[in-house]
N, C-alpha and C. Protein backbone atom coordinates (compact mmCIF):
# COMPACT_ATOMS: atom_id res chain seq x y z
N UNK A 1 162.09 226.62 131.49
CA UNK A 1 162.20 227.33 132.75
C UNK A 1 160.83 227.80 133.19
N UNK A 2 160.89 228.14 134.51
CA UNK A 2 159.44 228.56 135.12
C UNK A 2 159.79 229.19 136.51
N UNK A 3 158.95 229.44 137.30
CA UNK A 3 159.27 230.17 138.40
C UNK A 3 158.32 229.38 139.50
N UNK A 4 158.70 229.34 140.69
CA UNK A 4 158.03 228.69 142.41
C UNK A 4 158.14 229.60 143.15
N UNK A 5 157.40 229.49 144.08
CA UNK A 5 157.08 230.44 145.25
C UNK A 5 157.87 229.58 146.74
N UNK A 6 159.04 230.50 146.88
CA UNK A 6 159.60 229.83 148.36
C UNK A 6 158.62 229.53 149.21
N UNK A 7 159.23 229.53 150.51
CA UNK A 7 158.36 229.49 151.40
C UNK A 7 158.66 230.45 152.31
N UNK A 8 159.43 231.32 151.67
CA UNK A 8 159.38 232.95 152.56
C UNK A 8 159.25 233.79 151.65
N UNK A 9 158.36 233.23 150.95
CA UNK A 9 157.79 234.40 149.95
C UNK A 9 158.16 234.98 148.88
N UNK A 10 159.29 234.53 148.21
CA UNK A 10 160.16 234.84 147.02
C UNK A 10 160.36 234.21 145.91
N UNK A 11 160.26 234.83 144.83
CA UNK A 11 160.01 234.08 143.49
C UNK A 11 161.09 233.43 143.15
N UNK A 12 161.45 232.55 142.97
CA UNK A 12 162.85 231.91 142.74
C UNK A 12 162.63 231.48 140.93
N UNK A 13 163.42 231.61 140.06
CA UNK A 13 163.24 230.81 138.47
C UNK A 13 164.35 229.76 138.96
N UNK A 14 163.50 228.71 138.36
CA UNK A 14 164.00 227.26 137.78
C UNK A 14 163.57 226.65 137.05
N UNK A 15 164.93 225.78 136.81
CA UNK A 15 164.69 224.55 135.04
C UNK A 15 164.07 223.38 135.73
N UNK A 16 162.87 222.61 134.87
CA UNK A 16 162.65 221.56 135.27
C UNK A 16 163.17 220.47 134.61
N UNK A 17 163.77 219.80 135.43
CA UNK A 17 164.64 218.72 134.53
C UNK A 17 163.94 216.97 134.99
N UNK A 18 163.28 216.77 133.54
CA UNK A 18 162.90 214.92 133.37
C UNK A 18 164.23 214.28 133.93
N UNK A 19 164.21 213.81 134.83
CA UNK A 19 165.40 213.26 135.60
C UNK A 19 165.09 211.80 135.72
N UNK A 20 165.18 210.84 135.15
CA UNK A 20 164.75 209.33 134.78
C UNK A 20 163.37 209.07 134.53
N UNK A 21 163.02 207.75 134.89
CA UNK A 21 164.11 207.25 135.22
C UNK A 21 164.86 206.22 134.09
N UNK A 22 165.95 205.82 134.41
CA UNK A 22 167.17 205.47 133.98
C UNK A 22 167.13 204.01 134.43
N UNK A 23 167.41 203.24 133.44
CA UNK A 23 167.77 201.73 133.46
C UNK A 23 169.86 200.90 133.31
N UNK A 24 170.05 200.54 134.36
CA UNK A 24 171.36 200.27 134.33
C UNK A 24 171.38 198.87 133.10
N UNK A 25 172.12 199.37 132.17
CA UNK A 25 172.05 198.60 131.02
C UNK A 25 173.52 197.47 130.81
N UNK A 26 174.54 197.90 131.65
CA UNK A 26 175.49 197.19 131.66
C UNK A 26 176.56 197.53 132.92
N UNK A 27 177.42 196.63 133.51
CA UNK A 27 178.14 196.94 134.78
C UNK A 27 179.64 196.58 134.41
N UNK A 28 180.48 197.62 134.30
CA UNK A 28 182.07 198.07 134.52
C UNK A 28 182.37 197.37 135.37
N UNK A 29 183.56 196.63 135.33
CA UNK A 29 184.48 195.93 136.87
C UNK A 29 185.61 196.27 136.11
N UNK A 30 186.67 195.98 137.59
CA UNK A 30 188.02 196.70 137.31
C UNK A 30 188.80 195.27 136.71
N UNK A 31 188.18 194.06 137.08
CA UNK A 31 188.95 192.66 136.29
C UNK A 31 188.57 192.98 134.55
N UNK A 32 187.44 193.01 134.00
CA UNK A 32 187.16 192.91 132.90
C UNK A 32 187.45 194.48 131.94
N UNK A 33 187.22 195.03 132.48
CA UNK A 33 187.47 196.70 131.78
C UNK A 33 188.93 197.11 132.28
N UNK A 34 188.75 197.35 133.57
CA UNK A 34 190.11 198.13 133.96
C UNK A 34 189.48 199.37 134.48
N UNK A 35 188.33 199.21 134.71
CA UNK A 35 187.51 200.90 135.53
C UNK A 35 186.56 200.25 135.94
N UNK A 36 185.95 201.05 136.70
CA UNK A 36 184.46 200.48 137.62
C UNK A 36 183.68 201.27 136.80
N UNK A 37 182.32 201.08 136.46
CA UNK A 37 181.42 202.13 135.71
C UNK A 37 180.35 201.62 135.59
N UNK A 38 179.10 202.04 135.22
CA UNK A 38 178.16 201.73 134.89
C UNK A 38 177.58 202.60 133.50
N UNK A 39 176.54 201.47 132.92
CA UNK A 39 176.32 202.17 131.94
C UNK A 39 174.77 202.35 131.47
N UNK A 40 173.81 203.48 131.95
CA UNK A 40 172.86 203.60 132.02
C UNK A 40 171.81 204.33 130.83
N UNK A 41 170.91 203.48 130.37
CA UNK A 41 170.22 204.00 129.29
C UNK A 41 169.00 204.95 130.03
N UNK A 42 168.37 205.98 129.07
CA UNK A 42 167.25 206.79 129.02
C UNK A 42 166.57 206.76 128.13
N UNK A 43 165.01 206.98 127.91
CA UNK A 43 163.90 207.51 127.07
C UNK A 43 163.62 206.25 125.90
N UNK A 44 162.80 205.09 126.58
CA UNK A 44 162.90 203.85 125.98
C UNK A 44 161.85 204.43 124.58
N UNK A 45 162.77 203.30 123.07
CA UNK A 45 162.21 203.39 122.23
C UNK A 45 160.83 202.56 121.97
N UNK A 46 160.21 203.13 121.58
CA UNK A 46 158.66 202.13 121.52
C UNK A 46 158.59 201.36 120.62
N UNK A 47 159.24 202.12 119.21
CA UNK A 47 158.98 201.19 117.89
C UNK A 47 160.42 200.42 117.97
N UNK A 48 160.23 198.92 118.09
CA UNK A 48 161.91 197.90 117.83
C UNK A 48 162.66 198.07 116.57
N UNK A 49 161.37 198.53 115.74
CA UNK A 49 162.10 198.46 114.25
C UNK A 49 163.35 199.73 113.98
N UNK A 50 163.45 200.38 115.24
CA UNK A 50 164.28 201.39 114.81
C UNK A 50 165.79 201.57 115.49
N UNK A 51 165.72 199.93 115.97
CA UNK A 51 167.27 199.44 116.99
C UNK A 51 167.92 198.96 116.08
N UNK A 52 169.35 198.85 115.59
CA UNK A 52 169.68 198.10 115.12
C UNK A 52 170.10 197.06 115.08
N UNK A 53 170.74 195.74 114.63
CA UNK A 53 170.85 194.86 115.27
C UNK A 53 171.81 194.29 116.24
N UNK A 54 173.08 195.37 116.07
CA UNK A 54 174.11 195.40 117.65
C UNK A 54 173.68 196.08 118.66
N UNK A 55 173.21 197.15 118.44
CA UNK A 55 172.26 197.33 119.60
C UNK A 55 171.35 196.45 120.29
N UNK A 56 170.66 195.76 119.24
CA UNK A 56 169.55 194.57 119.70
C UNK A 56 170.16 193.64 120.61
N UNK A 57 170.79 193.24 120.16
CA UNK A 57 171.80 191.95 120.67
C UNK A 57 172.32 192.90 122.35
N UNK A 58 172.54 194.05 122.73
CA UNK A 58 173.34 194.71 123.49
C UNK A 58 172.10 194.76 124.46
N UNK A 59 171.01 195.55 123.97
CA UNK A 59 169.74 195.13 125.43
C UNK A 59 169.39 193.92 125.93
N UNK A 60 169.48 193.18 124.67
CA UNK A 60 168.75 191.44 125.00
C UNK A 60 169.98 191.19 125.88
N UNK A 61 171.01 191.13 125.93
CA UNK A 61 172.12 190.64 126.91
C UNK A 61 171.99 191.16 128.53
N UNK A 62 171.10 192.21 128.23
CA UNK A 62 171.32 193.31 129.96
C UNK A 62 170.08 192.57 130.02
N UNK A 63 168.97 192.63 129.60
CA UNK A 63 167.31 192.31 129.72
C UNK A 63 166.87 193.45 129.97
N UNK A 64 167.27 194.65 129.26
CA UNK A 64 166.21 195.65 129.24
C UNK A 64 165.21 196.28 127.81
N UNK A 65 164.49 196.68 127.99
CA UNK A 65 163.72 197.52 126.90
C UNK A 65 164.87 198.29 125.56
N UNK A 66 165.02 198.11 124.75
CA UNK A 66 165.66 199.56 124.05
C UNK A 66 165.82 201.08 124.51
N UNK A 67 166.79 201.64 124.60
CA UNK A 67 166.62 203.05 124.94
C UNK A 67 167.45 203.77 123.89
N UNK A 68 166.97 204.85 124.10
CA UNK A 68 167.49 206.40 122.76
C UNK A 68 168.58 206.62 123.55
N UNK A 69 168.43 206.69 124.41
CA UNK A 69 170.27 207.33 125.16
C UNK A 69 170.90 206.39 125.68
N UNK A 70 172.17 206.45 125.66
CA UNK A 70 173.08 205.49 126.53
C UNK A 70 174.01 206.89 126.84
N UNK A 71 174.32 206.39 128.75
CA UNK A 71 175.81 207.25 128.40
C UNK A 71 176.30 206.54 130.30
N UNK A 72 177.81 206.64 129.77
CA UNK A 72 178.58 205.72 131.01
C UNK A 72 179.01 206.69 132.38
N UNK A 73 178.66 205.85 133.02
CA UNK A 73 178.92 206.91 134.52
C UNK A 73 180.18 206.04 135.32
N UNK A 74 180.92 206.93 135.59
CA UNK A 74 181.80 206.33 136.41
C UNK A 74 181.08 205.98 138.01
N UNK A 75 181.45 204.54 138.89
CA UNK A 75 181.38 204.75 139.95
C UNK A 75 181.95 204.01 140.93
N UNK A 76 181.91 204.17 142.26
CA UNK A 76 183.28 203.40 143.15
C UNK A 76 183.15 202.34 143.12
N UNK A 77 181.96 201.08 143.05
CA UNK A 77 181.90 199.66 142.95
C UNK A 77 180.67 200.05 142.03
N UNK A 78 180.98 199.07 141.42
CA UNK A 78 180.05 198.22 140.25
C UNK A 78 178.90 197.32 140.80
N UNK A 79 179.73 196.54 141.95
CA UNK A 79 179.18 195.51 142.41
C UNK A 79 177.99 196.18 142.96
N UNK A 80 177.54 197.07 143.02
CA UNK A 80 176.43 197.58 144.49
C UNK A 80 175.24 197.68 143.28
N UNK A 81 175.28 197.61 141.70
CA UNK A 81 174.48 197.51 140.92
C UNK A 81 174.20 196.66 140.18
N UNK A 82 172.79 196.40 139.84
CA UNK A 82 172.56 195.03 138.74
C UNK A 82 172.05 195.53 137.68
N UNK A 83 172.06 194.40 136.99
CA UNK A 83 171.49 194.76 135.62
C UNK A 83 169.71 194.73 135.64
N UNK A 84 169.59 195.87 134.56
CA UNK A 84 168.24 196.45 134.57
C UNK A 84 167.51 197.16 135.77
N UNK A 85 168.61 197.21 136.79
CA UNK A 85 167.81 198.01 137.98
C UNK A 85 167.52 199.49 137.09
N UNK A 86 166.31 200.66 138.57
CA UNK A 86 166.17 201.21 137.47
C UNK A 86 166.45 202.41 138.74
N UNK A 87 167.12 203.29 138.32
CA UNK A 87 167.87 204.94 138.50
C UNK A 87 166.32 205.46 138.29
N UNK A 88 166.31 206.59 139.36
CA UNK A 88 164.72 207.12 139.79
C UNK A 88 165.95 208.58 140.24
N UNK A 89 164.91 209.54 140.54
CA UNK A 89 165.51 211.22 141.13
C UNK A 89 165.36 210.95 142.34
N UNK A 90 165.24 209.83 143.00
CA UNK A 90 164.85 209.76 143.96
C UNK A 90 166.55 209.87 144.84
N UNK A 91 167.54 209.14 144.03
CA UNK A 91 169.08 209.35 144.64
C UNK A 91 169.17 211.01 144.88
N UNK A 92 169.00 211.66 144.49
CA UNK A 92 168.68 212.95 144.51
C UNK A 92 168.23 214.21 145.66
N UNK A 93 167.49 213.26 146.17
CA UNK A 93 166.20 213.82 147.04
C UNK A 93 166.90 214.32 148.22
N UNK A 94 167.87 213.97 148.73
CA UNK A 94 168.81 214.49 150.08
C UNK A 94 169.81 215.61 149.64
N UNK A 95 169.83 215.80 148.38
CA UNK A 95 171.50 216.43 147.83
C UNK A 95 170.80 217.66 147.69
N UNK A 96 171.92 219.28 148.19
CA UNK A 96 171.51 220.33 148.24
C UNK A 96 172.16 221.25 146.99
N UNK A 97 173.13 220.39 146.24
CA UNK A 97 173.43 221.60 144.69
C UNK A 97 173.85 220.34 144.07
N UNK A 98 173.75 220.40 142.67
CA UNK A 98 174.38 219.50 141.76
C UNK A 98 174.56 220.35 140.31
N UNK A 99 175.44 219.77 139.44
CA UNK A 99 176.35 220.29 138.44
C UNK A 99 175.58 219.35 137.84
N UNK A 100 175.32 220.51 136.31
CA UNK A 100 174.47 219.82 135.27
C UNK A 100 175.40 220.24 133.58
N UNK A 101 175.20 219.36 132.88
CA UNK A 101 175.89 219.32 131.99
C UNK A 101 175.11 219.09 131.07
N UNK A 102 175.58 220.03 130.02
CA UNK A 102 174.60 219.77 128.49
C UNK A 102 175.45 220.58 127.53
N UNK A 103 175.06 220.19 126.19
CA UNK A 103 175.63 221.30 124.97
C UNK A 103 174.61 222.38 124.67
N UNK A 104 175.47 223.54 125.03
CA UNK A 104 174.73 225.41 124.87
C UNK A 104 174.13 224.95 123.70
N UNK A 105 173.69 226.17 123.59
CA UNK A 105 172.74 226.46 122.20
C UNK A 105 173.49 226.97 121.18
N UNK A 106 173.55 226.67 119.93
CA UNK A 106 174.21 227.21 118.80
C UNK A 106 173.98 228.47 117.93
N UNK A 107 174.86 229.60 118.16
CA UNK A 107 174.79 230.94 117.55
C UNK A 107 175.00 231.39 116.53
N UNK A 108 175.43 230.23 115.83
CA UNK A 108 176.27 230.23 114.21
C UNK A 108 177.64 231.20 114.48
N UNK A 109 177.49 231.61 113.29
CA UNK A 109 178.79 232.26 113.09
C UNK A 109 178.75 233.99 114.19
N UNK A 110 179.90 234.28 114.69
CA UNK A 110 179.44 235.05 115.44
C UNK A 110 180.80 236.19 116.01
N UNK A 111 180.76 237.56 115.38
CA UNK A 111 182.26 238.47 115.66
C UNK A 111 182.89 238.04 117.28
N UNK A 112 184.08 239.22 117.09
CA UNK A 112 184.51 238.85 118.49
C UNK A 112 183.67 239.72 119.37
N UNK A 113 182.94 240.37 119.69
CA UNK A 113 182.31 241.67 120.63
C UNK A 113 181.08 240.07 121.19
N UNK A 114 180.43 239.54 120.32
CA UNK A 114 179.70 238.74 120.96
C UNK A 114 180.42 237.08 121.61
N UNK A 115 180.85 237.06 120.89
CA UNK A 115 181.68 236.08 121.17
C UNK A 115 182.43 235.56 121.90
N UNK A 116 183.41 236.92 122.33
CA UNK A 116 184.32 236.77 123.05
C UNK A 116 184.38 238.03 124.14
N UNK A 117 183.24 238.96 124.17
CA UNK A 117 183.05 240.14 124.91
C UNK A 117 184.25 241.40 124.52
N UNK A 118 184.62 241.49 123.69
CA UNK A 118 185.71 243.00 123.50
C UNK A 118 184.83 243.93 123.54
N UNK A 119 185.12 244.77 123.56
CA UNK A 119 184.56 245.95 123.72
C UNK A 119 184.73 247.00 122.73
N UNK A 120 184.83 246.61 121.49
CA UNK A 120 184.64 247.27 120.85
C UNK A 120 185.48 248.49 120.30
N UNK A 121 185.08 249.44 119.28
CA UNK A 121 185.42 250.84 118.79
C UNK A 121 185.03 251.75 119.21
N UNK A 122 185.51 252.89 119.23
CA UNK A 122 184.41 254.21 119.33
C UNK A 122 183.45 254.29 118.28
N UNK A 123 182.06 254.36 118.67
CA UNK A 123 180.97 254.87 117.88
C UNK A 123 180.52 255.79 116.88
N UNK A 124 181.62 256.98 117.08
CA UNK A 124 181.16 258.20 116.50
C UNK A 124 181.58 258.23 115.09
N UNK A 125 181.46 259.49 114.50
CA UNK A 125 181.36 259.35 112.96
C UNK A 125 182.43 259.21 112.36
N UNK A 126 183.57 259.85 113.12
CA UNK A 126 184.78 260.04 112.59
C UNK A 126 185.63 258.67 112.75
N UNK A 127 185.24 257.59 113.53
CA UNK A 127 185.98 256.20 113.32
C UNK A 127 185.66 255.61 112.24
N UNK A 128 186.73 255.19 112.26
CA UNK A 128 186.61 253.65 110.97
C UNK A 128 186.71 252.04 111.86
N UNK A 129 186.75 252.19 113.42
CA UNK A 129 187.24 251.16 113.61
C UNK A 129 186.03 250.76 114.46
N UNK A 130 184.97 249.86 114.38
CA UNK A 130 183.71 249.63 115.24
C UNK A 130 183.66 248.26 115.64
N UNK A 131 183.80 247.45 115.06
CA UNK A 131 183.26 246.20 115.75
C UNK A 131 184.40 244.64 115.24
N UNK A 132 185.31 245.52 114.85
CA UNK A 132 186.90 244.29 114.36
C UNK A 132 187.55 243.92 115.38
N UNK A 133 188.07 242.87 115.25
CA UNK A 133 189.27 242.64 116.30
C UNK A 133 189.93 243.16 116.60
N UNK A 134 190.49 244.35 115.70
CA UNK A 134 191.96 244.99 116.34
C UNK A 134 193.33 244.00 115.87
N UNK A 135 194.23 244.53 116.22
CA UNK A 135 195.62 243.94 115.95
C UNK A 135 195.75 242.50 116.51
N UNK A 136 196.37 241.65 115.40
CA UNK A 136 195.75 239.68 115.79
C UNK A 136 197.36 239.23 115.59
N UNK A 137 198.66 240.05 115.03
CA UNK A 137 199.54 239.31 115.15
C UNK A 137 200.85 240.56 115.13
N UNK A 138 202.14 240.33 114.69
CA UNK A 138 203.21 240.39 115.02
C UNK A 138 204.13 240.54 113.86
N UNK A 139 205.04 241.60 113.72
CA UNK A 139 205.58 241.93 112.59
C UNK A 139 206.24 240.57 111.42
N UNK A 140 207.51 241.10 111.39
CA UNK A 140 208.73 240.30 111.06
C UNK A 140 208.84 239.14 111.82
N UNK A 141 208.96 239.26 112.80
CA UNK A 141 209.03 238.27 114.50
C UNK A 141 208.14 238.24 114.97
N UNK A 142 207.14 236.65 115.09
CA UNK A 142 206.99 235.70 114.22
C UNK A 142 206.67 235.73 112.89
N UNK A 143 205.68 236.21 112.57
CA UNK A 143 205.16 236.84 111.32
C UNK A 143 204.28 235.88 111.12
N UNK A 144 203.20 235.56 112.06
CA UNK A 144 202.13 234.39 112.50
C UNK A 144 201.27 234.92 113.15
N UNK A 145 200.47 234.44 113.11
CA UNK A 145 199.51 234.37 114.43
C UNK A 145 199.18 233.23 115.29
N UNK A 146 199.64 233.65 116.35
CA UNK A 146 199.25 232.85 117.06
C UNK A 146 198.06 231.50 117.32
N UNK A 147 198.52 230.64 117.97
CA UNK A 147 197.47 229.85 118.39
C UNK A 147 196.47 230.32 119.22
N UNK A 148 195.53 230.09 119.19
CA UNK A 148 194.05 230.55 120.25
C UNK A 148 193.73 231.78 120.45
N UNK A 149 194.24 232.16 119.21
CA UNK A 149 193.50 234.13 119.29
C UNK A 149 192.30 233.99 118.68
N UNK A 150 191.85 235.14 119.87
CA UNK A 150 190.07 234.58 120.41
C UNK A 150 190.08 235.92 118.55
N UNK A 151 189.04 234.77 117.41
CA UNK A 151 188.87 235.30 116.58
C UNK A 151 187.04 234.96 116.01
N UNK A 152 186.95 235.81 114.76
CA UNK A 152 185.28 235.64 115.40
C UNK A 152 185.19 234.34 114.21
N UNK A 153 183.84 233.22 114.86
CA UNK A 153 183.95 232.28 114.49
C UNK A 153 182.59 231.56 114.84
N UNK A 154 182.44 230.37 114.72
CA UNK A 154 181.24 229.36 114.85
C UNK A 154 181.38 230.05 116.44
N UNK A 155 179.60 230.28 117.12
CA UNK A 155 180.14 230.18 118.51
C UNK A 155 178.28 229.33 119.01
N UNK A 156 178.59 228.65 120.22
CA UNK A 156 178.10 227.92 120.43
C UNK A 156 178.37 226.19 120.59
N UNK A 157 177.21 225.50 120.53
CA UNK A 157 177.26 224.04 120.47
C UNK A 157 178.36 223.57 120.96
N UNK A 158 178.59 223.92 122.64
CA UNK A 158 179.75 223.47 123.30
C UNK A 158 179.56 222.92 124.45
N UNK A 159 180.06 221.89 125.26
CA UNK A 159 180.16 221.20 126.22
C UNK A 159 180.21 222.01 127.59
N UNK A 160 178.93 222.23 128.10
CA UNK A 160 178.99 223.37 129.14
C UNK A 160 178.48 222.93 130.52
N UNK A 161 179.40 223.13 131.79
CA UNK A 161 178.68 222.67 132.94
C UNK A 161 178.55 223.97 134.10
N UNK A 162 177.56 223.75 134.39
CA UNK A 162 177.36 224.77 135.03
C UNK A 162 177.26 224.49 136.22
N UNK A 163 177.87 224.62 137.50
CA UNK A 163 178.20 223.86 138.88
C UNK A 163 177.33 224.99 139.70
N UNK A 164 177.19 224.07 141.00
CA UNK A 164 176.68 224.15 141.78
C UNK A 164 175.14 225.13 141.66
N UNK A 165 174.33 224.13 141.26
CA UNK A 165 172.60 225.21 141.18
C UNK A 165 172.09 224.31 142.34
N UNK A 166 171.76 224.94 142.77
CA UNK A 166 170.90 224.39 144.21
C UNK A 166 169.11 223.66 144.15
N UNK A 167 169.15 222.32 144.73
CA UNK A 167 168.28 222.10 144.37
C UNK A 167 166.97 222.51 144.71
N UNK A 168 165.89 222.92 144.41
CA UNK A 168 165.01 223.51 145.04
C UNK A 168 163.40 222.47 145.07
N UNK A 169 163.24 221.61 144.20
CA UNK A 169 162.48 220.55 144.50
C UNK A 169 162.66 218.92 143.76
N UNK A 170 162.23 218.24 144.34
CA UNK A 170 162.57 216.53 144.11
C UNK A 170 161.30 216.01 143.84
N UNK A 171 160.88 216.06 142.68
CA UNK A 171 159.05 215.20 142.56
C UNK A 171 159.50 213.72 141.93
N UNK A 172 158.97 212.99 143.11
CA UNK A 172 159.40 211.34 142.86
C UNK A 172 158.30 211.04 141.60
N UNK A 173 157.23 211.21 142.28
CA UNK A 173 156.42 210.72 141.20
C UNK A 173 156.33 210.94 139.55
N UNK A 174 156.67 211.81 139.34
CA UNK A 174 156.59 212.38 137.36
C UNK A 174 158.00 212.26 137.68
N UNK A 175 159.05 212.00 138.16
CA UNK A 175 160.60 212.18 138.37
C UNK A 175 160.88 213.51 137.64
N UNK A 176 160.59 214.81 138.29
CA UNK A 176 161.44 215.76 137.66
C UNK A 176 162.10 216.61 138.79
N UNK A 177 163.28 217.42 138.42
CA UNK A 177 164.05 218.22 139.29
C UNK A 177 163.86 219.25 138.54
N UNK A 178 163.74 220.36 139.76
CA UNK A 178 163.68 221.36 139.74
C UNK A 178 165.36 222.31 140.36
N UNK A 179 165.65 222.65 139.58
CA UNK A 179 166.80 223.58 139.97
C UNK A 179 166.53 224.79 139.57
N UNK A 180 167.53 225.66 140.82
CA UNK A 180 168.02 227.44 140.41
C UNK A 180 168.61 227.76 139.09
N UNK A 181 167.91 228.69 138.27
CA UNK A 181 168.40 229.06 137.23
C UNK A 181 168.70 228.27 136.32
N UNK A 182 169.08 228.52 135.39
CA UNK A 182 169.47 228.38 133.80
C UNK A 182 170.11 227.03 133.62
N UNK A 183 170.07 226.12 132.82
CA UNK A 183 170.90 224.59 132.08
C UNK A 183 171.48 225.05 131.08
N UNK A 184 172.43 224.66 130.39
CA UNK A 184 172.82 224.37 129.16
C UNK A 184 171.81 223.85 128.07
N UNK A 185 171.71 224.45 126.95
CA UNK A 185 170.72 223.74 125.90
C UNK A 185 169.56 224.38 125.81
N UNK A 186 168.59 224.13 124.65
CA UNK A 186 167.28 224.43 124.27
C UNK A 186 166.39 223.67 125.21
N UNK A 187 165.06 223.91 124.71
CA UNK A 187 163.81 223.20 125.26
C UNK A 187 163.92 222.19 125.27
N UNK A 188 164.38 220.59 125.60
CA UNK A 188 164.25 219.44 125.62
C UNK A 188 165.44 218.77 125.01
N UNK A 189 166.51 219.98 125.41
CA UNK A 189 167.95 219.13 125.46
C UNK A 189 168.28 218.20 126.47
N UNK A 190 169.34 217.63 126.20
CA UNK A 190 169.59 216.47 126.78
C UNK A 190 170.86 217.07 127.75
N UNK A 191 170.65 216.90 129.08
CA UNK A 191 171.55 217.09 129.91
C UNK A 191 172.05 215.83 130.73
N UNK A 192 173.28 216.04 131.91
CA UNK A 192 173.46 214.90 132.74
C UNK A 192 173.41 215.82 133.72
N UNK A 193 173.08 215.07 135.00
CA UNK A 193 173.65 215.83 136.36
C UNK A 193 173.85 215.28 137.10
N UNK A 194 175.04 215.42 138.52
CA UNK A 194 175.87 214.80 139.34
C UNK A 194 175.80 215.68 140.50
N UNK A 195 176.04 215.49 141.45
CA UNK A 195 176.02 216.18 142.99
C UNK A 195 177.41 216.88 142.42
N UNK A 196 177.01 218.17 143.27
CA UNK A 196 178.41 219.12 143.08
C UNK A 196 179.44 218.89 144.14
């Protein structure tokens, strides 16, 4: 993250996001799959020795370079794309918010007050009850606990999208986007993003 200067004078923070570019590595039709899709690689590997050999066989078929990422995008025709074209931020450049997706950051193990926001015990000296869950189930009848009681646990490393951040700049050349506020993930996680 970092911060820009509007142009009415106000500090705005935003994530800069490496936004391709992206090589279309294979094309979805609704005769052969049964969905339209495309399937676009990122962040080509330099050393070959580290593809394996179904993979190998899987670029040599598209005619592109190796890449570290693959991941499939749905879209309305297939046909309007070829193989090895190459995805730039430049699709981008007209669109005013888009939804970005990545896995949060991982907190380990973690009570319910952080976790799940409760609010807690009274503080003072005379409690015994500060930072527990409180009552989690039910006498005689059921004599269970329930499914999905928010209990304290692994928290983090979860599938998080965060909709509509507005875009605030489009640099074709280094291809990066700049958006309002916060992504999902650490320093040089791997996100996707889509028009909201």
């Amino acid at each position: 993250m970092t911060q820009v200067w509007s142009e009415d004078d106000r500090l705005i923070p935003v994530t800069v996001i490496q936004a391709g570019p992206c090589v279309v590595t294979q094309i979805k039709t609704m005769d052969k799959e049964g969905y339209e899709a495309i399937q676009i690689g990122f962040d080509p590997i330099k050393k070959l020795n580290k593809v394996n050999k179904p993979m190998t066989g899987h670029f040599e078929k598209s005619g592109v370079t190796p890449t570290r990422v693959l991941r499939e995008v749905r879209v309305a025709s297939g046909a309007s794309y070829e193989l090895g074209q190459e995805i730039t931020v430049d699709l981008l450049s007209e669109v005013k918010k888009v939804d970005v997706t990545g896995i949060s950051k991982g907190k380990g193990f973690a009570g319910v007050i952080k976790r799940h926001n409760f609010s807690g015990g009274p503080g003072g000296h005379g409690a015994h009850f500060h930072r527990a869950p409180g009552s989690v189930g039910q006498c005689a009848t059921p004599s269970r606990v329930f499914k999905g009681m928010r209990l304290p646990g692994h928290m983090g490393v979860d599938r998080v999208t965060v909709k509509n951040l507005e875009v605030i700049k489009v640099d074709s050349e280094q291809n990066l986007l700049l958006v309002k506020g916060a992504v999902p993930g650490g320093k040089g996680a791997l996100v996707s993003v889509r028009t909201a």
